[in-house]
Structure formats: structure tokens, C-alpha cells
N, C-alpha and C. Protein backbone atom coordinates (compact mmCIF):
# COMPACT_ATOMS: atom_id res chain seq x y z
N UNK A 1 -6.69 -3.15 4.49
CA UNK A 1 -7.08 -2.67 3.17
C UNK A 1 -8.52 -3.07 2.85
N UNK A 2 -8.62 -3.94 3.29
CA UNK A 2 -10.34 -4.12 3.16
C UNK A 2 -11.26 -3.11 3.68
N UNK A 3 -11.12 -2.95 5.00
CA UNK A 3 -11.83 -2.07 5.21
C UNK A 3 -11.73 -0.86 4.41
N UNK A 4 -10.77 -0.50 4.24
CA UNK A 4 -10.66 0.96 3.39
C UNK A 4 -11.23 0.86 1.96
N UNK A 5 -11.23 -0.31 1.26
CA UNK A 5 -12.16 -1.00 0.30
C UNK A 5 -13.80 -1.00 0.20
N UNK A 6 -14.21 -1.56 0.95
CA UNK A 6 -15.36 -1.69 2.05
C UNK A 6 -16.00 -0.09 2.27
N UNK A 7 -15.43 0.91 2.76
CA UNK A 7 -15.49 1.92 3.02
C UNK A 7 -15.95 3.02 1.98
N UNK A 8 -14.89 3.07 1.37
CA UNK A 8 -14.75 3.71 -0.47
C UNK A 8 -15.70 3.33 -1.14
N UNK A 9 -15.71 1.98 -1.58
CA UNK A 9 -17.13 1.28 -2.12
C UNK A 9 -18.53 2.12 -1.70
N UNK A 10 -18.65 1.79 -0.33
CA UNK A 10 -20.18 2.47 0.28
C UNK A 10 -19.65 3.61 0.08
N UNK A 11 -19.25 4.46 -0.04
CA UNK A 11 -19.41 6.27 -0.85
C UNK A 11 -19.94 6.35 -2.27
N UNK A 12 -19.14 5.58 -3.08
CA UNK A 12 -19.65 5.34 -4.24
C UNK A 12 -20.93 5.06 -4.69
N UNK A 13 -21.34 3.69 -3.71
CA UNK A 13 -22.85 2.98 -3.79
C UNK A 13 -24.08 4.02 -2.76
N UNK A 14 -23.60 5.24 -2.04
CA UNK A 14 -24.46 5.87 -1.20
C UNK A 14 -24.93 4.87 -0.36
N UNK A 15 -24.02 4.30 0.26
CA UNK A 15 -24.54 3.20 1.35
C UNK A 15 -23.76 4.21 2.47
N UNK A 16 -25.45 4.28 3.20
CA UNK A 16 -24.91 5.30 4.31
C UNK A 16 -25.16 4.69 5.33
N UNK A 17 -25.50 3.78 5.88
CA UNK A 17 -25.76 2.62 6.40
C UNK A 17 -23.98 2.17 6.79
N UNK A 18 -23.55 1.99 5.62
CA UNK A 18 -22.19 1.02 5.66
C UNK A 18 -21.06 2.16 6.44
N UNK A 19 -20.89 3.30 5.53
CA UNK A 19 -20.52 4.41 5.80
C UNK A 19 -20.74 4.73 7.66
N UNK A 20 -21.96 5.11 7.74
CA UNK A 20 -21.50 5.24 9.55
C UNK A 20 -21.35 4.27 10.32
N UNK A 21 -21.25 2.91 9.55
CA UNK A 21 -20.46 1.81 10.59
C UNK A 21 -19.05 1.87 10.81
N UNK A 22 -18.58 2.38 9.80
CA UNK A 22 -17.16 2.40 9.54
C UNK A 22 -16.61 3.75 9.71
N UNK A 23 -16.94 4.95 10.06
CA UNK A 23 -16.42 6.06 10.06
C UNK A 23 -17.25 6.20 11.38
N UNK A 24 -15.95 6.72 12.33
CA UNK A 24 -16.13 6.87 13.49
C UNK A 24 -16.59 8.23 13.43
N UNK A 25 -17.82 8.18 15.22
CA UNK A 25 -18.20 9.63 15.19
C UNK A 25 -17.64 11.18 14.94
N UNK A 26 -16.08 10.74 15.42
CA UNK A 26 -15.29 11.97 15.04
C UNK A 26 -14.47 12.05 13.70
N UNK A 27 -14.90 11.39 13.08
CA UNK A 27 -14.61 11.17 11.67
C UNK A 27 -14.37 12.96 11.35
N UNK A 28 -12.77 12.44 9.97
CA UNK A 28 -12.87 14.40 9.46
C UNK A 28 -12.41 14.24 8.35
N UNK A 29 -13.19 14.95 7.05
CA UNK A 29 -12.54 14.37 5.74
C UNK A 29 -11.70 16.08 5.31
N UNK A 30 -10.80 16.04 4.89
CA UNK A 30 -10.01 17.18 4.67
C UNK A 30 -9.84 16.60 2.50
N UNK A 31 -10.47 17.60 2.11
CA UNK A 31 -9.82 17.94 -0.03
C UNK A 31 -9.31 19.08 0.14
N UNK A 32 -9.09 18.49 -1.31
CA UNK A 32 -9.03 20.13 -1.37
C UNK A 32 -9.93 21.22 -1.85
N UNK A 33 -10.98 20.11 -2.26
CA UNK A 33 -12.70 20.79 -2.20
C UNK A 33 -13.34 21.83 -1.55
N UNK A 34 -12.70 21.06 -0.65
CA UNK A 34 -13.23 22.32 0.50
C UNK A 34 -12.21 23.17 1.56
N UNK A 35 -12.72 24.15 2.06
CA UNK A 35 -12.07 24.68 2.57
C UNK A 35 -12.18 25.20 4.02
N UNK A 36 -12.48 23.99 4.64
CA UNK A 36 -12.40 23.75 6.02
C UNK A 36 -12.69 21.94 6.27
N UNK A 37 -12.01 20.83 7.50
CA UNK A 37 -12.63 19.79 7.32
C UNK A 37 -13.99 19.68 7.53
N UNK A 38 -14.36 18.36 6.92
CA UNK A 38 -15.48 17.98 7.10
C UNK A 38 -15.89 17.03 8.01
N UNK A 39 -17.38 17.03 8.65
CA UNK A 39 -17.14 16.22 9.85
C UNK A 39 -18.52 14.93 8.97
N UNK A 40 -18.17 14.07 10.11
CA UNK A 40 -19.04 13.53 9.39
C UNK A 40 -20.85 13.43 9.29
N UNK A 41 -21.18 14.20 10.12
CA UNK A 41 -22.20 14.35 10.03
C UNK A 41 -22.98 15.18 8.55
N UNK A 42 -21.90 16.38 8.45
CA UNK A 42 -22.09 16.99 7.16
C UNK A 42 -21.69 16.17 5.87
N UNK A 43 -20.49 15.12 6.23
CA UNK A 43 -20.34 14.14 5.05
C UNK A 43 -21.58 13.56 4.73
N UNK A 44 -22.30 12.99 5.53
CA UNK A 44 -23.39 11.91 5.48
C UNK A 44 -24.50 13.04 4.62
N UNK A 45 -25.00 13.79 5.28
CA UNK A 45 -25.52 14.76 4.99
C UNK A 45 -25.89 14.84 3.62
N UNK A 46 -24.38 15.49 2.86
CA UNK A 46 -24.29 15.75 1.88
C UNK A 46 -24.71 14.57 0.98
N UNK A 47 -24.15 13.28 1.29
CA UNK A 47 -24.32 11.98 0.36
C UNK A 47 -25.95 11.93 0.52
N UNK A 48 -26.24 12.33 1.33
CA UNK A 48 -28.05 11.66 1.68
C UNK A 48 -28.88 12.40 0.58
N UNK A 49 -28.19 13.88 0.45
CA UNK A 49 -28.78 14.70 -0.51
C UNK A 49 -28.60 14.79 -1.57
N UNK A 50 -27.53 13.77 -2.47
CA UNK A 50 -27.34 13.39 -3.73
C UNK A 50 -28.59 13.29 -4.82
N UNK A 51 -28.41 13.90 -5.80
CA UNK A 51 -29.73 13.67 -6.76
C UNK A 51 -29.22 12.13 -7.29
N UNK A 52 -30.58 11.66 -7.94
CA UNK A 52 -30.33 10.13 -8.40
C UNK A 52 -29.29 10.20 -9.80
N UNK A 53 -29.16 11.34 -10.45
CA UNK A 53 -28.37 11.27 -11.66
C UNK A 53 -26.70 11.35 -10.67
N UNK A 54 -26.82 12.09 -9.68
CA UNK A 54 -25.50 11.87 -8.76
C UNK A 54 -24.95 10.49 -8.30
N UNK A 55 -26.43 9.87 -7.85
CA UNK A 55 -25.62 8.40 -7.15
C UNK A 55 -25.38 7.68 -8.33
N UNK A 56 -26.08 7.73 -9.71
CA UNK A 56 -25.58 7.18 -10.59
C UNK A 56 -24.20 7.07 -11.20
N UNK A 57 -24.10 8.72 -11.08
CA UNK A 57 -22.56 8.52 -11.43
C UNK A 57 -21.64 8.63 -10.81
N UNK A 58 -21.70 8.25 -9.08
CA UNK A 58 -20.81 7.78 -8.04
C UNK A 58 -20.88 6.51 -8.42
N UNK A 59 -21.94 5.71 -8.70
CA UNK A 59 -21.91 4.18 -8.64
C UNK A 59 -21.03 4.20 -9.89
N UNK A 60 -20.62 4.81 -11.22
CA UNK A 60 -19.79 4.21 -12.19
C UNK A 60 -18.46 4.66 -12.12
N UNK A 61 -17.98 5.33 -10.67
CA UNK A 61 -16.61 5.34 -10.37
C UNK A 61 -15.93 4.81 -9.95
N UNK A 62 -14.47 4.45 -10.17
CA UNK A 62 -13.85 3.28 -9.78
C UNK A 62 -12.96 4.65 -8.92
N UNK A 63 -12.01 3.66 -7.84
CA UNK A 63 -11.01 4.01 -7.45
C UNK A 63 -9.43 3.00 -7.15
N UNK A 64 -8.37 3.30 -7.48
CA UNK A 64 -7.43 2.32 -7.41
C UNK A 64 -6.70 3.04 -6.35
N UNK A 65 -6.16 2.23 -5.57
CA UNK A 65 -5.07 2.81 -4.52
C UNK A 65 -3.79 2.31 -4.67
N UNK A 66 -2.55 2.76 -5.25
CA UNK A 66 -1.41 2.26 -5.53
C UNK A 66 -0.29 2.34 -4.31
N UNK A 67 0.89 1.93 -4.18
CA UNK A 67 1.93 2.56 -3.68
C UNK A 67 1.62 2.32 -1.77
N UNK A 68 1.12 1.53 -1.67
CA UNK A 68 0.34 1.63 -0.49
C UNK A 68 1.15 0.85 0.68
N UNK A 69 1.04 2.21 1.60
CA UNK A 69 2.47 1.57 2.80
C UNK A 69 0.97 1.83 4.05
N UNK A 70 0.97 0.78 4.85
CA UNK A 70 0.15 0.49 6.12
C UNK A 70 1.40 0.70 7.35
N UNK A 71 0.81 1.41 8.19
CA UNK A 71 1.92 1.35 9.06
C UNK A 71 1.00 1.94 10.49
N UNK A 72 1.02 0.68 11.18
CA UNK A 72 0.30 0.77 12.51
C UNK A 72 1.43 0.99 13.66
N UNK A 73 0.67 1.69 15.08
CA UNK A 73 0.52 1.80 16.06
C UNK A 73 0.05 1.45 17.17
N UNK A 74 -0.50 0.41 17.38
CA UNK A 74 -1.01 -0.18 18.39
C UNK A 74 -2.63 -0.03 17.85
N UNK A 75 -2.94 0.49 18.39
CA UNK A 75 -4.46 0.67 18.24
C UNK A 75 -4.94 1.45 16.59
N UNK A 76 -3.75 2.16 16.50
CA UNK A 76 -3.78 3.00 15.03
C UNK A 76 -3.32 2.71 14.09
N UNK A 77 -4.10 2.30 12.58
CA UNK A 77 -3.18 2.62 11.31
C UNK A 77 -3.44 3.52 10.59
N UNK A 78 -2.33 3.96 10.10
CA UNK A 78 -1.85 4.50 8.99
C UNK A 78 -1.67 4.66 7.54
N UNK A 79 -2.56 4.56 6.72
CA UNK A 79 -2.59 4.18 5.32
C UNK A 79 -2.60 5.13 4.41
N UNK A 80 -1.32 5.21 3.85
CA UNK A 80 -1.07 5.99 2.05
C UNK A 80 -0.64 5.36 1.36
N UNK A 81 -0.93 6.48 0.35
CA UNK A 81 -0.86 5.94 -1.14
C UNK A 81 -1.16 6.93 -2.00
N UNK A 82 -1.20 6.32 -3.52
CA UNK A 82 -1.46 7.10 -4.59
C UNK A 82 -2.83 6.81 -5.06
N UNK A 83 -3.61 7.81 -5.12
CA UNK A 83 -5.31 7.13 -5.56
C UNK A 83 -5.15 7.52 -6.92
N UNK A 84 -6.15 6.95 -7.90
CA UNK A 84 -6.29 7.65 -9.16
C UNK A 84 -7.68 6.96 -9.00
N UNK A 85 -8.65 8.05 -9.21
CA UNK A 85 -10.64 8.48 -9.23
C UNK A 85 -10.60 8.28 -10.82
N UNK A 86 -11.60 7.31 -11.73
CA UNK A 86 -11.74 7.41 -12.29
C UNK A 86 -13.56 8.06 -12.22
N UNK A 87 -13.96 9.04 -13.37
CA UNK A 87 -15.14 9.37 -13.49
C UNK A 87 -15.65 9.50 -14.30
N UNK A 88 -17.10 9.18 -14.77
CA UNK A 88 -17.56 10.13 -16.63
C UNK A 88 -17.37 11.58 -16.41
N UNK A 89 -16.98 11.76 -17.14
CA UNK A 89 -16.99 13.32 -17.80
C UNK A 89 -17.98 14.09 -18.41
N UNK A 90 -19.11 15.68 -18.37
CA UNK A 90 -20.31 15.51 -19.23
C UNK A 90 -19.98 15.46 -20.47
N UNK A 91 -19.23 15.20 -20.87
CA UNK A 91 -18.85 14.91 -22.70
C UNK A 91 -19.05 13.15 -23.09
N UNK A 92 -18.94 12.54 -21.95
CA UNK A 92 -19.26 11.36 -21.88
C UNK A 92 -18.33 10.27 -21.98
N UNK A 93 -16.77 10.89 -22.12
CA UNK A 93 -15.38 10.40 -21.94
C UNK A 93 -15.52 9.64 -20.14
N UNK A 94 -14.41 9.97 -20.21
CA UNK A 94 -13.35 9.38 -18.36
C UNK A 94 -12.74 10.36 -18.16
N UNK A 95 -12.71 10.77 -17.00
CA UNK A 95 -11.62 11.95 -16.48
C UNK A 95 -10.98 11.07 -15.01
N UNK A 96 -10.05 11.18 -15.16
CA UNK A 96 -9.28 10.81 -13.86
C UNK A 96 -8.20 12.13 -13.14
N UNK A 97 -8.79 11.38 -11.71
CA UNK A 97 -8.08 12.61 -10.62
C UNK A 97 -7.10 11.63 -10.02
N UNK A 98 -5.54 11.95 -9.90
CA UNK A 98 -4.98 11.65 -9.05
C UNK A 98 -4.59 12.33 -8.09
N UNK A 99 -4.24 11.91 -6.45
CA UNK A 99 -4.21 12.69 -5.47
C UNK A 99 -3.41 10.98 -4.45
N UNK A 100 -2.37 11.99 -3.95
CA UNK A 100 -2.31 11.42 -2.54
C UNK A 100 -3.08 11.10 -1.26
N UNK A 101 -3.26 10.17 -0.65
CA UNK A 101 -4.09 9.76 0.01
C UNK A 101 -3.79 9.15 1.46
N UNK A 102 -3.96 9.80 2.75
CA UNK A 102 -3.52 9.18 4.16
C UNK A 102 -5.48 8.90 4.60
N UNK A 103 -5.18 7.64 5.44
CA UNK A 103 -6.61 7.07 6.11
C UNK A 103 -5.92 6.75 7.52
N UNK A 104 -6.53 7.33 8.32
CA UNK A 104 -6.46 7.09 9.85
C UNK A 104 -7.23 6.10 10.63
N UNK A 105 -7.15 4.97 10.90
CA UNK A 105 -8.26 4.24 11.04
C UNK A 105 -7.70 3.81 12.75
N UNK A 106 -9.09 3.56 13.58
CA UNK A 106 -8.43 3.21 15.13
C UNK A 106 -9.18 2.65 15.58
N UNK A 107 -8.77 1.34 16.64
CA UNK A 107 -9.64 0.28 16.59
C UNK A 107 -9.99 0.87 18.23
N UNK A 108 -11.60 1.01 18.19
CA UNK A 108 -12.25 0.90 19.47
C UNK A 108 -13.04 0.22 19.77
N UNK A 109 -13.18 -0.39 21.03
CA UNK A 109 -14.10 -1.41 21.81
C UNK A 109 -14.07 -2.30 20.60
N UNK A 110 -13.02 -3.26 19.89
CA UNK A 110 -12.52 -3.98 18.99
C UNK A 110 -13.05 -4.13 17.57
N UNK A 111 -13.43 -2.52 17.01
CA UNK A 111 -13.62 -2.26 15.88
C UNK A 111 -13.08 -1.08 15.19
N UNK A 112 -12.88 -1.57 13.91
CA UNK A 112 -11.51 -0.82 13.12
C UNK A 112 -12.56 0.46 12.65
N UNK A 113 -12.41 1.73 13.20
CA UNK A 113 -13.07 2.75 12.67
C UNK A 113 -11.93 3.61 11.95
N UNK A 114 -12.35 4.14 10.52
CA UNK A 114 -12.13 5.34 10.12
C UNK A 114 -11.97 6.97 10.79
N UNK A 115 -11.22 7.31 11.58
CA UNK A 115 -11.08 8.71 12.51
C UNK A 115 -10.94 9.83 11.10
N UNK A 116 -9.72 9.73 9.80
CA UNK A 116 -9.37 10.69 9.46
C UNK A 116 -8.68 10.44 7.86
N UNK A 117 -9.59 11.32 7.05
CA UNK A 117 -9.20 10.96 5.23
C UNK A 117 -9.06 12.64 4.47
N UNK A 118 -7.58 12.51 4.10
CA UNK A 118 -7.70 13.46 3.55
C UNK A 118 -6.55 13.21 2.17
N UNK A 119 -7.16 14.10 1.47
CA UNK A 119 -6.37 13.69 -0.19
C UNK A 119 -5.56 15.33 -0.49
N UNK A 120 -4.47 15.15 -1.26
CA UNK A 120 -3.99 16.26 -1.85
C UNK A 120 -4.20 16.08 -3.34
N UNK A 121 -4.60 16.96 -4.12
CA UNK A 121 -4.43 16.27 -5.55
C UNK A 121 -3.10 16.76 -6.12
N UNK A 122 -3.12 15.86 -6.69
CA UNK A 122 -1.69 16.35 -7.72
C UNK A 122 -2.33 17.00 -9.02
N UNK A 123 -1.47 18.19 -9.84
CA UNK A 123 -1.65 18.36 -10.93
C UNK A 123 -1.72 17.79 -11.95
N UNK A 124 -2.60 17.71 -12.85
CA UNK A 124 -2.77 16.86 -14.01
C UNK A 124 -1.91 16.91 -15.11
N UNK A 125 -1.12 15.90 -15.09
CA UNK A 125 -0.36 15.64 -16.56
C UNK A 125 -0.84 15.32 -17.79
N UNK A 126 -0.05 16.41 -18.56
CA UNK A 126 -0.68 16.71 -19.88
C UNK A 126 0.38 16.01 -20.95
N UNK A 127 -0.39 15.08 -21.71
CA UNK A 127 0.50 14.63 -22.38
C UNK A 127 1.91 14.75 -23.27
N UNK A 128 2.98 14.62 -23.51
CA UNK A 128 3.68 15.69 -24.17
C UNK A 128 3.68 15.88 -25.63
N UNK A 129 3.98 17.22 -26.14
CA UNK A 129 3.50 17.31 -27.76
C UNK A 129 4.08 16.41 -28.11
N UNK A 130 3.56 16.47 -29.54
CA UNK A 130 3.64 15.23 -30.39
C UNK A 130 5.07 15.53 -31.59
N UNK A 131 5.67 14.99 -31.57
CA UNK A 131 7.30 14.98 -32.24
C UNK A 131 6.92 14.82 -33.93
């Protein structure tokens, strides 16, 4: 869990530096954003090309990972859970995304790399009327 900590963090902070230590070359991020995976070269890419009002408001997002079952393979783990993204909103509120979350991580030449992250979101619950 650290690493996946560690990891998440440097997206947020545009530490791309940290980011391709930890995400292996064949790294593939699958949202539902997009609509094909992403590799990581185009991940990096994209973060490199962030405007500064962007990294700003990556740096004031939190992320929590709940529900979280690790379940290795020898060389491979396995990590889900329930994420909930907190973000500003342009109204200047919080909007939060929740989404399911699997991380593929595999240790080569005895370092724990990131191979594979992909999220489903769940639909947003709307509070229920008021009685």
C-alpha cells in the first residue's frame, strides 16, 4: 500500500520523476475517460502538459482507498478497492468521484513496479428527498 500511496501522490504533485520510477515501461491505465488504454508514455505525456492552474488543482486532491483486499502471486499483486477522488469544483465547492479500483503491481529485478490501473466509476448518489 505504500507504494500505491507513493504512486497516487506523484500524479497529484506532477512528479514525473517519481511516476516513471514506479510505473513500469509497459504500464496501461484503463477509465472510463477514455476510450482505449493508456500507455504510459502518453500518461506521462499528458501530465507533462498540464497547465499550472491544472497542477494546482491536482495538488488539492485527495484520494482515499477503502475496502482494500491485496492479494499476491508470487511476483504479482493484486490490489482493490473502493476509491473516492475528492476535487474543487469551478463553483468552488468539492465534488467527489467514486469508482472501483484494481492496481497490478510486479516485482522485477527486485522492484515493485506498477504494470496495470484501471477504475470503473460508479454512479453518483443523489441524496434522497427530503420527508
Amino acid at each position: 500500500m505504500q507504494l500505491e500511496k507513493a504512486w497516487y501522490d506523484a500524479f497529484f504533485r506532477t512528479d514525473i520523476d517519481a511516476m516513471n520510477r514506479l510505473e513500469a515501461d509497459d504500464f496501461i491505465v484503463i477509465t472510463g475517460m477514455t476510450e482505449a488504454p493508456v500507455s504510459k508514455e502518453r500518461q506521462l505525456a499528458n501530465i507533462r502538459a498540464r497547465s499550472e492552474s491544472m497542477r494546482k488543482r491536482m495538488g488539492s486532491m485527495t484520494r482515499r482507498l477503502e475496502h482494500v483486499t491485496i492479494r499476491t502471486y508470487g511476483q504479482v499483486a493484486i490490489v482493490n478497492g473502493v476509491q473516492t477522488q475528492t476535487a474543487p469544483d469551478d463553483t468552488g465547492g468539492t465534488r467527489r468521484r467514486k469508482s472501483l479500483y484494481t492496481g497490478v503491481w510486479v516485482e522485477r529485478d527486485g522492484h515493485w513496479r506498477i504494470v496495470h490501473a484501471q477504475w470503473t466509476y460508479l454512479p453518483e448518489q443523489k441524496p434522497p428527498s427530503g420527508n
